[in-house]
PDB file of N, CA and C in Angstrom:
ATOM      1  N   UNK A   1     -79.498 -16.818-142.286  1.00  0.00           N
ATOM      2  CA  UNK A   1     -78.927 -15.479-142.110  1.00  0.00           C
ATOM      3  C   UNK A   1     -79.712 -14.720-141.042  1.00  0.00           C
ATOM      4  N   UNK A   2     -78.810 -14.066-140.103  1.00  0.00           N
ATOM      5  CA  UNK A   2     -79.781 -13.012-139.043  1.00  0.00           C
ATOM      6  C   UNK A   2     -80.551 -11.885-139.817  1.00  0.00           C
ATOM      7  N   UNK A   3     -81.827 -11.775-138.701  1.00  0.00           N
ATOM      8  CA  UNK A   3     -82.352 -10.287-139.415  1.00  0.00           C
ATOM      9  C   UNK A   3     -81.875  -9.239-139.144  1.00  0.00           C
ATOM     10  N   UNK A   4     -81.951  -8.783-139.920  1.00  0.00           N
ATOM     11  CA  UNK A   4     -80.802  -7.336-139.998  1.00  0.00           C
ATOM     12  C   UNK A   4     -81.173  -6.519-138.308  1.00  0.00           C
ATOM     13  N   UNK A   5     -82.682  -6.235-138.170  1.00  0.00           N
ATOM     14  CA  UNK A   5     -83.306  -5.636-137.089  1.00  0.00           C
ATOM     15  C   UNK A   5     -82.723  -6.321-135.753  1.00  0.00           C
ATOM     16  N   UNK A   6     -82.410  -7.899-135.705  1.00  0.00           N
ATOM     17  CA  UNK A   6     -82.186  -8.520-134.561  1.00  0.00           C
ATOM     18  C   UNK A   6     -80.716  -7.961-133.845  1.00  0.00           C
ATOM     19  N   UNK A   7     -79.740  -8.228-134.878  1.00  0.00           N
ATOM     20  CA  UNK A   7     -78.602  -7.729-134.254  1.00  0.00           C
ATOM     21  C   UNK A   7     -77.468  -6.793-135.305  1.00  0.00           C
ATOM     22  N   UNK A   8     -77.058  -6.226-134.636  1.00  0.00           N
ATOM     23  CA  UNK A   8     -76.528  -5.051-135.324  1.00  0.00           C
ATOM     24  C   UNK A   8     -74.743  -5.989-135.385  1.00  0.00           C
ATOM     25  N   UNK A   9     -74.901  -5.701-136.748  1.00  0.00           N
ATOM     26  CA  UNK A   9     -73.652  -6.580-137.280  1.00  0.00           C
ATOM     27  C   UNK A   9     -72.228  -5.479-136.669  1.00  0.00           C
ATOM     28  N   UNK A  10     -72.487  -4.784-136.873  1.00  0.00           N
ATOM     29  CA  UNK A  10     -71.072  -3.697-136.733  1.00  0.00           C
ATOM     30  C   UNK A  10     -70.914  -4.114-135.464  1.00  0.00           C
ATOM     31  N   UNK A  11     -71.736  -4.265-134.444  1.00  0.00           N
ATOM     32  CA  UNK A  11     -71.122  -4.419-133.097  1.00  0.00           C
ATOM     33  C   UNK A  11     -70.727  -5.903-132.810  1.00  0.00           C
ATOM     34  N   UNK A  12     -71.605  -6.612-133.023  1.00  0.00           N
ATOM     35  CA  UNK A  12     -71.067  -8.172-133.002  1.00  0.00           C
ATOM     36  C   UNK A  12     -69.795  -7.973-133.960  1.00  0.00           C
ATOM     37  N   UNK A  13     -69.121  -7.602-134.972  1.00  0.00           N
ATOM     38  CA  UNK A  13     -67.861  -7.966-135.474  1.00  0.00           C
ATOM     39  C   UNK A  13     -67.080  -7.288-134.925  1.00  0.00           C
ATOM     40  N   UNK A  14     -67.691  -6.121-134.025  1.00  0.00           N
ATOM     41  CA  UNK A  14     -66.321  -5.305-133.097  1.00  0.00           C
ATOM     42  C   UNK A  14     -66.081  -6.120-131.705  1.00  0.00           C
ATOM     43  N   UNK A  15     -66.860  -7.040-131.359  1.00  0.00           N
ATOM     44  CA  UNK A  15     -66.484  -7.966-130.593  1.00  0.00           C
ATOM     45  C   UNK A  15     -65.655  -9.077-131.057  1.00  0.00           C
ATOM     46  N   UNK A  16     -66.377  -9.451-132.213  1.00  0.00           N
ATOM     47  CA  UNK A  16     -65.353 -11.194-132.617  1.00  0.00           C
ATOM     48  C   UNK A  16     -63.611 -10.180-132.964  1.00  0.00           C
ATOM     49  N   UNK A  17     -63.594  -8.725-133.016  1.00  0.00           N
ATOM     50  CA  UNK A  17     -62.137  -8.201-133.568  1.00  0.00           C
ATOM     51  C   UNK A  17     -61.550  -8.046-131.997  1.00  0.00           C
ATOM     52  N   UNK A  18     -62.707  -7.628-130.859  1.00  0.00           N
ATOM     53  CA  UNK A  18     -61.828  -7.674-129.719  1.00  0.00           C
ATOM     54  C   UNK A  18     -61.552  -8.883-129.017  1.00  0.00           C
ATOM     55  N   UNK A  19     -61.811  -9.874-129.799  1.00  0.00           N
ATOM     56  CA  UNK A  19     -61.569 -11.396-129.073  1.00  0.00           C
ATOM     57  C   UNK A  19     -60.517 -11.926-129.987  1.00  0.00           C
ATOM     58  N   UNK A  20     -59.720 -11.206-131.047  1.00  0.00           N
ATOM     59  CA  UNK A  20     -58.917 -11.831-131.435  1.00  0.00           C
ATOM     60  C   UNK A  20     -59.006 -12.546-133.090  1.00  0.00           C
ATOM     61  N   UNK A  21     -60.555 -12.335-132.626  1.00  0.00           N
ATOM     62  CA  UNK A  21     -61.124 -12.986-134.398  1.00  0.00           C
ATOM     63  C   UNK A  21     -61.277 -14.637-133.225  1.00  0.00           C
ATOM     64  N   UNK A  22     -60.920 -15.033-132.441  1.00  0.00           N
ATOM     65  CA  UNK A  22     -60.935 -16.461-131.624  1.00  0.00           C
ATOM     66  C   UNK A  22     -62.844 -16.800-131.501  1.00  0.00           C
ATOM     67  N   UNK A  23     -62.572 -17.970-133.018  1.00  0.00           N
ATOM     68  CA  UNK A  23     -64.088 -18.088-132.765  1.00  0.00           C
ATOM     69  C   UNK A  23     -64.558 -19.015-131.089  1.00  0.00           C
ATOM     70  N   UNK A  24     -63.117 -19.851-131.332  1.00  0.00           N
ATOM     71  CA  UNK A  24     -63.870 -20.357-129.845  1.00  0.00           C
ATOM     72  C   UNK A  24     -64.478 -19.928-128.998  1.00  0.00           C
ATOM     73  N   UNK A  25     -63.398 -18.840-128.475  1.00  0.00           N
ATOM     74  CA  UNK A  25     -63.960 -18.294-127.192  1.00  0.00           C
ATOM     75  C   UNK A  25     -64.920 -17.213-127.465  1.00  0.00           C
ATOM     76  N   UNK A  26     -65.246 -16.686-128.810  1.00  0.00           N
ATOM     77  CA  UNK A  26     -66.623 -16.014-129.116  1.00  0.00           C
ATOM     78  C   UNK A  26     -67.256 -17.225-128.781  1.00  0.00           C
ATOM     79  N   UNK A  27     -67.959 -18.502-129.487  1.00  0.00           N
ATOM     80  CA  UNK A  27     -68.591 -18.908-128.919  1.00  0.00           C
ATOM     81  C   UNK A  27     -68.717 -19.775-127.222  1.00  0.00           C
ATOM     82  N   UNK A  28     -67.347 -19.283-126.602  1.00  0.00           N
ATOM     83  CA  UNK A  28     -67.946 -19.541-125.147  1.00  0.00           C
ATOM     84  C   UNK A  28     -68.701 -18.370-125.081  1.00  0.00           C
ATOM     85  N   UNK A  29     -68.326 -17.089-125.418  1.00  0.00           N
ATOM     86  CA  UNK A  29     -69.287 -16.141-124.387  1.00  0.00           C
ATOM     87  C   UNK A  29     -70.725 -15.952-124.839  1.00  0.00           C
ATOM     88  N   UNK A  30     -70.660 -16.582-126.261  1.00  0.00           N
ATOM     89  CA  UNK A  30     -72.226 -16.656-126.620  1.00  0.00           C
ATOM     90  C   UNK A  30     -72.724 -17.816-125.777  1.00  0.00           C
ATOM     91  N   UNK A  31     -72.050 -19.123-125.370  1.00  0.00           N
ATOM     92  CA  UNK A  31     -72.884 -19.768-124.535  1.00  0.00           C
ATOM     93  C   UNK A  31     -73.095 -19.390-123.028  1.00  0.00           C
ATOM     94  N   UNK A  32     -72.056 -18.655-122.613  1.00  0.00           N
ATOM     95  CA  UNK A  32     -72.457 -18.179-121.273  1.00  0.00           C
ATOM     96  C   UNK A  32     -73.782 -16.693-121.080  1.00  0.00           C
ATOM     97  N   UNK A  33     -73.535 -16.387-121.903  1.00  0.00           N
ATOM     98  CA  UNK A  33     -75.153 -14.963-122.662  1.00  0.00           C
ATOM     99  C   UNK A  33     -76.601 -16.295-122.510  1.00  0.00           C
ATOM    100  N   UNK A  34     -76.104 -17.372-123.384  1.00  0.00           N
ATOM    101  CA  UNK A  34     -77.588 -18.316-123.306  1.00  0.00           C
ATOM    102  C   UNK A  34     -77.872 -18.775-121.746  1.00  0.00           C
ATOM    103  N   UNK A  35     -76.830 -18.988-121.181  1.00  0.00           N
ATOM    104  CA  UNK A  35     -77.339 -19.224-119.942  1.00  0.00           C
ATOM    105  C   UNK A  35     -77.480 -18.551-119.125  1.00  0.00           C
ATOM    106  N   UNK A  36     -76.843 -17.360-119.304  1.00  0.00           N
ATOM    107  CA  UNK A  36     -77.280 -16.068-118.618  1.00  0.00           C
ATOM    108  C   UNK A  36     -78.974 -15.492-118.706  1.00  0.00           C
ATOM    109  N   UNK A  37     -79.005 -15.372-119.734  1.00  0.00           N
ATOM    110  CA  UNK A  37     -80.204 -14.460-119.958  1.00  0.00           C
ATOM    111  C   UNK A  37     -81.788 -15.267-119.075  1.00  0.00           C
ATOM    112  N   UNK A  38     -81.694 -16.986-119.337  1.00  0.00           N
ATOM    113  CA  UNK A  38     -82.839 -17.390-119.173  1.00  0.00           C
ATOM    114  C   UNK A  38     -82.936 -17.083-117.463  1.00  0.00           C
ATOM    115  N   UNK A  39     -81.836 -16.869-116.738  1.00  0.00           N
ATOM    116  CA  UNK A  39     -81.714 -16.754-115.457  1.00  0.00           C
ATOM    117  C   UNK A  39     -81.657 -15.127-114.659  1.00  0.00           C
ATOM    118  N   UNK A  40     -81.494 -14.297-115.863  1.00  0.00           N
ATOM    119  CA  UNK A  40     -81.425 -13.113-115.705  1.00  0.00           C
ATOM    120  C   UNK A  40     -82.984 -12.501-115.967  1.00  0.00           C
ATOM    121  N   UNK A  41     -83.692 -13.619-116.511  1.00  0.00           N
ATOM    122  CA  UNK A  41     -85.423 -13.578-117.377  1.00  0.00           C
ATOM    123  C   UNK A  41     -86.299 -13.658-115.975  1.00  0.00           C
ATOM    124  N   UNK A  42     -85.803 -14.361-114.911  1.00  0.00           N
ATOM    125  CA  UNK A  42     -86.094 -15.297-114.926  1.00  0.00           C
ATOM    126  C   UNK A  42     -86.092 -14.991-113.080  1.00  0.00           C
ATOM    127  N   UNK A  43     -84.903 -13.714-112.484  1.00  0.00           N
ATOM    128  CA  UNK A  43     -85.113 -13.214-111.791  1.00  0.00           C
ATOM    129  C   UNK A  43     -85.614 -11.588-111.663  1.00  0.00           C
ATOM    130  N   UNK A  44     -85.756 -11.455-113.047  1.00  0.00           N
ATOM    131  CA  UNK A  44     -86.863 -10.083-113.152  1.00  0.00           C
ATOM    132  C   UNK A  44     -88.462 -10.502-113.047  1.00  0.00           C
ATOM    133  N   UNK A  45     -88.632 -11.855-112.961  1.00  0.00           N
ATOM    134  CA  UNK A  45     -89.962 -12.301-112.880  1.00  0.00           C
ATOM    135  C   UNK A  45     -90.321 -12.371-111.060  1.00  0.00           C
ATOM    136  N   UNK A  46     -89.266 -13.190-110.991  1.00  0.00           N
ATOM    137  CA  UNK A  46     -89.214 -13.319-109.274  1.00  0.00           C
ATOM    138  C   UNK A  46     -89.060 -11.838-108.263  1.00  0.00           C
ATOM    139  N   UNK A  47     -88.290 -10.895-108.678  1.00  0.00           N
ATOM    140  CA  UNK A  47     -88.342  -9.797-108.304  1.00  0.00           C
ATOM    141  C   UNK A  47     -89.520  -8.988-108.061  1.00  0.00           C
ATOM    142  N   UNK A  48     -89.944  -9.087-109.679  1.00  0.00           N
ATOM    143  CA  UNK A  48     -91.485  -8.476-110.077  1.00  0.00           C
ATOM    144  C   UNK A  48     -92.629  -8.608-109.032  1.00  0.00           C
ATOM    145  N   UNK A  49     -92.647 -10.413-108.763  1.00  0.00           N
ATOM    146  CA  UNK A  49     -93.260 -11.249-107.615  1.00  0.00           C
ATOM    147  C   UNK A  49     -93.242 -10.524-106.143  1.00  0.00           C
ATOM    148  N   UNK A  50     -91.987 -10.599-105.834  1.00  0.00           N
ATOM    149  CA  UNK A  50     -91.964 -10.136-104.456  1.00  0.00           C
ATOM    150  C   UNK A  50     -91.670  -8.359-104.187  1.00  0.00           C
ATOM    151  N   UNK A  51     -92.017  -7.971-105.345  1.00  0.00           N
ATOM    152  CA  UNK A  51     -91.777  -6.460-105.011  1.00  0.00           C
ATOM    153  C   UNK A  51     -90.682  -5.801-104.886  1.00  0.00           C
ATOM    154  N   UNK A  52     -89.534  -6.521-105.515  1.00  0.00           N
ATOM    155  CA  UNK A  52     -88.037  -6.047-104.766  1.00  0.00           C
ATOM    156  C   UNK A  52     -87.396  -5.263-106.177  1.00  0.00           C
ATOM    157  N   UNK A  53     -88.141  -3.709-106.316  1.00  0.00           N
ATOM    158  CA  UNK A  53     -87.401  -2.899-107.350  1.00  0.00           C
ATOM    159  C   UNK A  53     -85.947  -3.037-107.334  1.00  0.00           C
ATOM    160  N   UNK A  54     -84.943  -3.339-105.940  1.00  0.00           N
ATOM    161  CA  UNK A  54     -83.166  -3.075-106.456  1.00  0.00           C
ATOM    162  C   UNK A  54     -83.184  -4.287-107.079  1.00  0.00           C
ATOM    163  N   UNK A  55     -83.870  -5.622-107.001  1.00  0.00           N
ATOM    164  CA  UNK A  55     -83.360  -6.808-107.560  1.00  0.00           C
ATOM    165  C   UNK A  55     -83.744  -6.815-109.202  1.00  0.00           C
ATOM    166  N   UNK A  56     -84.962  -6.030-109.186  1.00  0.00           N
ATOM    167  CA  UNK A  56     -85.792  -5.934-110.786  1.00  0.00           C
ATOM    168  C   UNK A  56     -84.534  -5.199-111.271  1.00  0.00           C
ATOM    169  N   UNK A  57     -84.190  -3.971-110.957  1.00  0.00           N
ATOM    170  CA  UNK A  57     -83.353  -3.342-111.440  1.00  0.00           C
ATOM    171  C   UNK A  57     -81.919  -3.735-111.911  1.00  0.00           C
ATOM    172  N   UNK A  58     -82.179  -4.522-111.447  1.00  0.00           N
ATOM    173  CA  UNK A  58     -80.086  -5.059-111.678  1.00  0.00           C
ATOM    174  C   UNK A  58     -80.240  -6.117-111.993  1.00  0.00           C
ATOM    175  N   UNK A  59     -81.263  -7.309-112.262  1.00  0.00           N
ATOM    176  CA  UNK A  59     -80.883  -8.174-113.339  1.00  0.00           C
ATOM    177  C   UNK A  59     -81.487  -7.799-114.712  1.00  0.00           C
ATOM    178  N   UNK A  60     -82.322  -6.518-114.809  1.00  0.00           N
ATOM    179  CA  UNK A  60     -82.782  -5.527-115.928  1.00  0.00           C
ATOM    180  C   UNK A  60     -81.069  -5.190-116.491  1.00  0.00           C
ATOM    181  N   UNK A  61     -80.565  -4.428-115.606  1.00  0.00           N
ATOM    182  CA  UNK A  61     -79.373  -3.489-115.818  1.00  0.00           C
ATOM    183  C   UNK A  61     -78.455  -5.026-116.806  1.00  0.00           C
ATOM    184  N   UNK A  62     -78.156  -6.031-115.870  1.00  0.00           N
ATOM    185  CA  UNK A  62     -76.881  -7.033-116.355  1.00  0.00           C
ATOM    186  C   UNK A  62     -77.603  -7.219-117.636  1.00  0.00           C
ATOM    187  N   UNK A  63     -78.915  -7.806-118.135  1.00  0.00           N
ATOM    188  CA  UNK A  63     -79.493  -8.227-119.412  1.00  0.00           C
ATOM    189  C   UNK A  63     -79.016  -7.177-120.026  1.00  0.00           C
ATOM    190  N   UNK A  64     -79.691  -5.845-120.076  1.00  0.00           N
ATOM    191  CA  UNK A  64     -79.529  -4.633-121.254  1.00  0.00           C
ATOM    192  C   UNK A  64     -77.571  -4.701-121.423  1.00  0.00           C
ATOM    193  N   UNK A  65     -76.794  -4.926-120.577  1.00  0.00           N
ATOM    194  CA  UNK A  65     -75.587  -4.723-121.099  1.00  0.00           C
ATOM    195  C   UNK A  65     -75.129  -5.800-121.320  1.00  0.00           C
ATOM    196  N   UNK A  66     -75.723  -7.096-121.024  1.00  0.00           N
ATOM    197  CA  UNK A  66     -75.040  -8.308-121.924  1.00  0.00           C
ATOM    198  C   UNK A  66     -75.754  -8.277-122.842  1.00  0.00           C
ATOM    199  N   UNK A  67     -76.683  -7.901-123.217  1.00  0.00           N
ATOM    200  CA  UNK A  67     -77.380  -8.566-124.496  1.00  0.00           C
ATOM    201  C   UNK A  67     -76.869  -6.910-126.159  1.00  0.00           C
ATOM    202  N   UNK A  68     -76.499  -5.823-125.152  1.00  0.00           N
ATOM    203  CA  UNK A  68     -75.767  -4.908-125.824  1.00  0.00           C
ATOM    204  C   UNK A  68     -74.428  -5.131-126.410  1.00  0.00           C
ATOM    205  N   UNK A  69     -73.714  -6.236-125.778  1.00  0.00           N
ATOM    206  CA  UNK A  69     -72.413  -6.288-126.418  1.00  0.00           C
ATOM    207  C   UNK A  69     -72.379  -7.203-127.363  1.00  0.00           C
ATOM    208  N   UNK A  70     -73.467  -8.052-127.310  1.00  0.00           N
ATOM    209  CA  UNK A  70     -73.544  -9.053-128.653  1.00  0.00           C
ATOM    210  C   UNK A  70     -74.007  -8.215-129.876  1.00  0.00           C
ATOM    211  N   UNK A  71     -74.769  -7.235-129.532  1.00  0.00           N
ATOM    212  CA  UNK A  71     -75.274  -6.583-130.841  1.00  0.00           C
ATOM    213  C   UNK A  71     -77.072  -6.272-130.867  1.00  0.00           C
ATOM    214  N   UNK A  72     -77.398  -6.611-129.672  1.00  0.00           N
ATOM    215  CA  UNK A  72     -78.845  -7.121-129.579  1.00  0.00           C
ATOM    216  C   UNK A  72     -79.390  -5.945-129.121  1.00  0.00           C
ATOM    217  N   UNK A  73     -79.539  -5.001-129.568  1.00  0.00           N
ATOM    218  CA  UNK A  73     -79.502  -3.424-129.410  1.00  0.00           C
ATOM    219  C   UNK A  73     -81.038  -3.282-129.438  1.00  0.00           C
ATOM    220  N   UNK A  74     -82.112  -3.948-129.918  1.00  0.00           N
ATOM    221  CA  UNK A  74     -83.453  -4.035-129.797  1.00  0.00           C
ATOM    222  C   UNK A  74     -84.093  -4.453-128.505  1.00  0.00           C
ATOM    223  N   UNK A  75     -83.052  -5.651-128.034  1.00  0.00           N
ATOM    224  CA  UNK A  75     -83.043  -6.030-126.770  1.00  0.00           C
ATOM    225  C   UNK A  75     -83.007  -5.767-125.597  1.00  0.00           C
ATOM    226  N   UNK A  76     -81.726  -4.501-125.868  1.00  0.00           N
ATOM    227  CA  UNK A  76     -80.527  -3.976-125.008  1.00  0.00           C
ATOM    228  C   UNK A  76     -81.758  -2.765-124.350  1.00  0.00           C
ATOM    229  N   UNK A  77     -82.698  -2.113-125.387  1.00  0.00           N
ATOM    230  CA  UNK A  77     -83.304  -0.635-125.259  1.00  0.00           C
ATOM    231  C   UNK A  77     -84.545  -1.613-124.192  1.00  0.00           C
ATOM    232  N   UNK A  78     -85.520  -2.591-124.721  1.00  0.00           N
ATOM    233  CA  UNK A  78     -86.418  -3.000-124.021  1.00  0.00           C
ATOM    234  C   UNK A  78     -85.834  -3.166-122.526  1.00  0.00           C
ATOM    235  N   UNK A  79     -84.743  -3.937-122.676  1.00  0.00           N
ATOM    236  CA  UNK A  79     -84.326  -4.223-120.453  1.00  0.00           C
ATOM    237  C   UNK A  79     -83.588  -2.629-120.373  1.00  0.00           C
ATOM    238  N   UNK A  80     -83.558  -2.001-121.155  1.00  0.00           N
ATOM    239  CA  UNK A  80     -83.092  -0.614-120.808  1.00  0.00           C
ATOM    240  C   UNK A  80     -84.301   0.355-120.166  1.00  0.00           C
ATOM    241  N   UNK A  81     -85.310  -0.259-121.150  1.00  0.00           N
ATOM    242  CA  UNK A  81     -87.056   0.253-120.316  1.00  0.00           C
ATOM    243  C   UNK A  81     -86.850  -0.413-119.031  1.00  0.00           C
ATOM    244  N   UNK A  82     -87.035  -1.264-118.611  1.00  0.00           N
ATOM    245  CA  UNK A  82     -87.069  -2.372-117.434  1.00  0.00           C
ATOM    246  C   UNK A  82     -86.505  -1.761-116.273  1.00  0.00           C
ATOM    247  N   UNK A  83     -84.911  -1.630-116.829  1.00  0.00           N
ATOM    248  CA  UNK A  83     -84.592  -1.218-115.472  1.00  0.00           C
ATOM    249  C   UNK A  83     -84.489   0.354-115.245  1.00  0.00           C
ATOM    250  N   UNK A  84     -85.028   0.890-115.912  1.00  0.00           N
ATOM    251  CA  UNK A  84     -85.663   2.156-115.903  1.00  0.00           C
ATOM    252  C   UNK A  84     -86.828   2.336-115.028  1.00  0.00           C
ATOM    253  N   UNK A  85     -87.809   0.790-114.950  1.00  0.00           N
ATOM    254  CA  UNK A  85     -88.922   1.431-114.280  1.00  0.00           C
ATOM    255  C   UNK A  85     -87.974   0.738-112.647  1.00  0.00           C
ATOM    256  N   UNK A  86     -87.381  -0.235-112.883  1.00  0.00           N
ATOM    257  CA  UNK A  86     -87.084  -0.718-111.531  1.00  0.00           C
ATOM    258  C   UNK A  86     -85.943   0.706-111.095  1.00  0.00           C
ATOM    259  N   UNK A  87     -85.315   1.388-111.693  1.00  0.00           N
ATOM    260  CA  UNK A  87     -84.733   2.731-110.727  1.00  0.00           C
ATOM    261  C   UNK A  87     -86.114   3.475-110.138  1.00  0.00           C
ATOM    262  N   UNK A  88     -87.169   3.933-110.754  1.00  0.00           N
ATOM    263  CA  UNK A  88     -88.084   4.697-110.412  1.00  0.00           C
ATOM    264  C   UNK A  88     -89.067   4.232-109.415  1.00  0.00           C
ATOM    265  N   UNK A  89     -88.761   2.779-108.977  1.00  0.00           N
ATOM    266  CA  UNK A  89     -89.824   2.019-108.370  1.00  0.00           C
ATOM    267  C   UNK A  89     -91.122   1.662-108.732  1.00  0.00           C
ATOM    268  N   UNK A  90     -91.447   2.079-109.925  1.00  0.00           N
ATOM    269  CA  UNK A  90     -92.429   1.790-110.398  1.00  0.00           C
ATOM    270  C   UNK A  90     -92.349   0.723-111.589  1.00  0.00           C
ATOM    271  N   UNK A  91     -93.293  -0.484-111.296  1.00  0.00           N
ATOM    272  CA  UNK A  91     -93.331  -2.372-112.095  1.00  0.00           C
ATOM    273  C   UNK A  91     -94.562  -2.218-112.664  1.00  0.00           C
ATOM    274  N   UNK A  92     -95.216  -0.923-112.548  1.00  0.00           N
ATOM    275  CA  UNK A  92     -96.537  -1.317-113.290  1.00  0.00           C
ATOM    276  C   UNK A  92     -96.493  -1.616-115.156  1.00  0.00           C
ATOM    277  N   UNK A  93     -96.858  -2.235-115.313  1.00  0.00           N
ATOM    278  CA  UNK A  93     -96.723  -2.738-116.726  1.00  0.00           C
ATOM    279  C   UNK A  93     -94.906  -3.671-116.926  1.00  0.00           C
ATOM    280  N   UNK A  94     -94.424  -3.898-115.992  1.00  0.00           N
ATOM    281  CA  UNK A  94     -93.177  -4.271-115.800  1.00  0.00           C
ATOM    282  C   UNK A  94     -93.445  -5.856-116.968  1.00  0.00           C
ATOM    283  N   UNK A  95     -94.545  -6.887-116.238  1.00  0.00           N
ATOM    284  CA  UNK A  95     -95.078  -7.696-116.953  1.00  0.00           C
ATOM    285  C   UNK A  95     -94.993  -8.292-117.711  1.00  0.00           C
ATOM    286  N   UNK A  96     -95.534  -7.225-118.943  1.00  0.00           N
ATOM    287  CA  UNK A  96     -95.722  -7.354-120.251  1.00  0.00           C
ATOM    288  C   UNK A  96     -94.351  -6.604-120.661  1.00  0.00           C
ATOM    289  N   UNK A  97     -93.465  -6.248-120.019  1.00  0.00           N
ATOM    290  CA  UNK A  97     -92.587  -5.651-120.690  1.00  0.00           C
ATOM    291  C   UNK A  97     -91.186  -6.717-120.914  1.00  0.00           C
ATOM    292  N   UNK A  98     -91.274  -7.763-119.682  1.00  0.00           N
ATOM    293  CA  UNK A  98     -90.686  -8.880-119.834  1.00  0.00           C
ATOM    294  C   UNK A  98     -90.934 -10.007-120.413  1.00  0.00           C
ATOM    295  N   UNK A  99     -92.257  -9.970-121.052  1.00  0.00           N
ATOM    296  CA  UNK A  99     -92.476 -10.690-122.000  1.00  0.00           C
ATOM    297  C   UNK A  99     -92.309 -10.709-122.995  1.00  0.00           C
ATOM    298  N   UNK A 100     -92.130  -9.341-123.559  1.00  0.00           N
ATOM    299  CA  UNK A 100     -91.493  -8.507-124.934  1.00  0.00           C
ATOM    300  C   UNK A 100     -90.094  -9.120-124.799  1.00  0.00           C
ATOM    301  N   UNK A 101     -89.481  -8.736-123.397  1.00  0.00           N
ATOM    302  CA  UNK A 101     -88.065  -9.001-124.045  1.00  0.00           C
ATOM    303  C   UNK A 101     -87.777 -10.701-124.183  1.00  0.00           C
ATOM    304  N   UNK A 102     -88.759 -11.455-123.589  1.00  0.00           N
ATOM    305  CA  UNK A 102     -88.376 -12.906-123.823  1.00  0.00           C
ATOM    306  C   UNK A 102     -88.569 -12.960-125.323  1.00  0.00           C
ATOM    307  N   UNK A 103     -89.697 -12.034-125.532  1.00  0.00           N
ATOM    308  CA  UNK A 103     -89.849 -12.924-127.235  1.00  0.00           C
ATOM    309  C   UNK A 103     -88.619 -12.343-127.655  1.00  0.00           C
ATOM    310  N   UNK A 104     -88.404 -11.188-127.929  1.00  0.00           N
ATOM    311  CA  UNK A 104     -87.368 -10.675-128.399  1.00  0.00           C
ATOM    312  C   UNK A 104     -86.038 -11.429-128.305  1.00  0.00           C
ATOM    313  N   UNK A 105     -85.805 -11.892-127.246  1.00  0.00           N
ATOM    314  CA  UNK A 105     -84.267 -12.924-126.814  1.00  0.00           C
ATOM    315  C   UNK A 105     -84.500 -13.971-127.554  1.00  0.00           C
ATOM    316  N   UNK A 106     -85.466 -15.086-127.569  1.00  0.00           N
ATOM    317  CA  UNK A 106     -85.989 -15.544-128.938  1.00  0.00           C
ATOM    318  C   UNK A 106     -85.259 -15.558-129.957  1.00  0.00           C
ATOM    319  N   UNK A 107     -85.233 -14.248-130.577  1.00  0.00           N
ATOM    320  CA  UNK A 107     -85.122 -13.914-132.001  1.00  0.00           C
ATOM    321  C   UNK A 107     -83.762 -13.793-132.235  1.00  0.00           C
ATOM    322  N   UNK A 108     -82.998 -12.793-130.985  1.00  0.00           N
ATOM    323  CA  UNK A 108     -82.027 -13.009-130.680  1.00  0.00           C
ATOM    324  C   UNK A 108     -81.348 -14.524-130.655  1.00  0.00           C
ATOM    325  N   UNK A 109     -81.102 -15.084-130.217  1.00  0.00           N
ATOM    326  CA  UNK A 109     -80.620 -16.019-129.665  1.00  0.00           C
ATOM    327  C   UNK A 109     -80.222 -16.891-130.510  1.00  0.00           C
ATOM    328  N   UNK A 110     -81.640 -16.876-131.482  1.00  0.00           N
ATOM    329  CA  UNK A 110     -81.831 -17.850-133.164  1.00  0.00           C
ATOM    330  C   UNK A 110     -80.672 -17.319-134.138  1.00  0.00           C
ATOM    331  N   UNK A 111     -80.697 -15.861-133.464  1.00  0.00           N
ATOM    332  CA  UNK A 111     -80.046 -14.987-134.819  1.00  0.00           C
ATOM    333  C   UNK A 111     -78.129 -15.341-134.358  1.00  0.00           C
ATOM    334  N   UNK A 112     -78.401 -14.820-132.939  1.00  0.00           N
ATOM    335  CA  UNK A 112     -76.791 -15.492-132.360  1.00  0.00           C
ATOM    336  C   UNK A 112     -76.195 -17.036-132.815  1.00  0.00           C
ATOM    337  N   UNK A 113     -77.218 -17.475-132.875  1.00  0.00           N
ATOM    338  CA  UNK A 113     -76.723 -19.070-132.718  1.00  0.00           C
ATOM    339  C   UNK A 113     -76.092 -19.365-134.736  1.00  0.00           C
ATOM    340  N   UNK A 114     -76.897 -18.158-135.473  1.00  0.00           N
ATOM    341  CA  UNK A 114     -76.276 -18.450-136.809  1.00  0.00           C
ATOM    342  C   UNK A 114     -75.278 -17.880-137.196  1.00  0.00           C
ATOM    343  N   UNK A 115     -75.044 -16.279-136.640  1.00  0.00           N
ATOM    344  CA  UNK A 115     -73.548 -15.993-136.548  1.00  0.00           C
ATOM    345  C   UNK A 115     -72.467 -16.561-135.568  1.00  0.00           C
ATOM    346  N   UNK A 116     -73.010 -17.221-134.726  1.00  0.00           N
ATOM    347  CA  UNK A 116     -71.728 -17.744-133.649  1.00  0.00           C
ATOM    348  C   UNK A 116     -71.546 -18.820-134.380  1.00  0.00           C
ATOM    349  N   UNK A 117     -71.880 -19.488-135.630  1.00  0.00           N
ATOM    350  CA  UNK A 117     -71.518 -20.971-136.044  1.00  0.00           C
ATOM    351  C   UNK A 117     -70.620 -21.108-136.667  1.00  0.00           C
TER     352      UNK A 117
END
């Protein structure tokens, strides 16, 4: 069973109601979220690297609103910090703040993978 804290049930079932109740294609878009995120992880690191706040900022921005429509609202607020600092130009502590959200996607992901089954 998911932890209650990981994902917010009301919103994940207002999705599986706007898909029709169609578990399939709920679980395509949960598999396209898994392959999203590690690549969306993954160019907030590379961004971070080369200094490029619009790029930090907007694969911050796509995470916080894909990982918001699954329900991952713990998730959604951390890359909501993120690309908060990438609008302001400021990455200091950016870091450790993407490391939070990896663990966090983690938890997520475990928790997705038992309601998408």
């Amino acid at each position: 069973m998911a932890e209650p804290d990981v994902i917010d049930r009301a919103v994940f079932d207002a999705l599986l109601e706007s898909v029709g109740g169609d578990q399939e294609f709920l679980a395509d878009l949960l598999q396209t979220y898994f392959e999203d995120s590690p690549q969306l992880l993954g160019a907030m690191h590379a961004a971070l690297a080369a200094g490029n706040v619009e790029e930090f900022r907007r694969a911050a921005h796509s995470f916080k609103s894909n990982s918001k429509t699954f329900g991952a609202l713990a998730l959604s607020e951390l890359a909501k910090g993120l690309e908060e600092m990438g609008k302001s130009g400021m990455l200091e502590g950016a870091a450790a703040g993407i490391a939070q959200a990896e663990a966090e996607y983690a938890r997520v992901k475990a928790a997705l993978r038992t309601l998408g089954a």
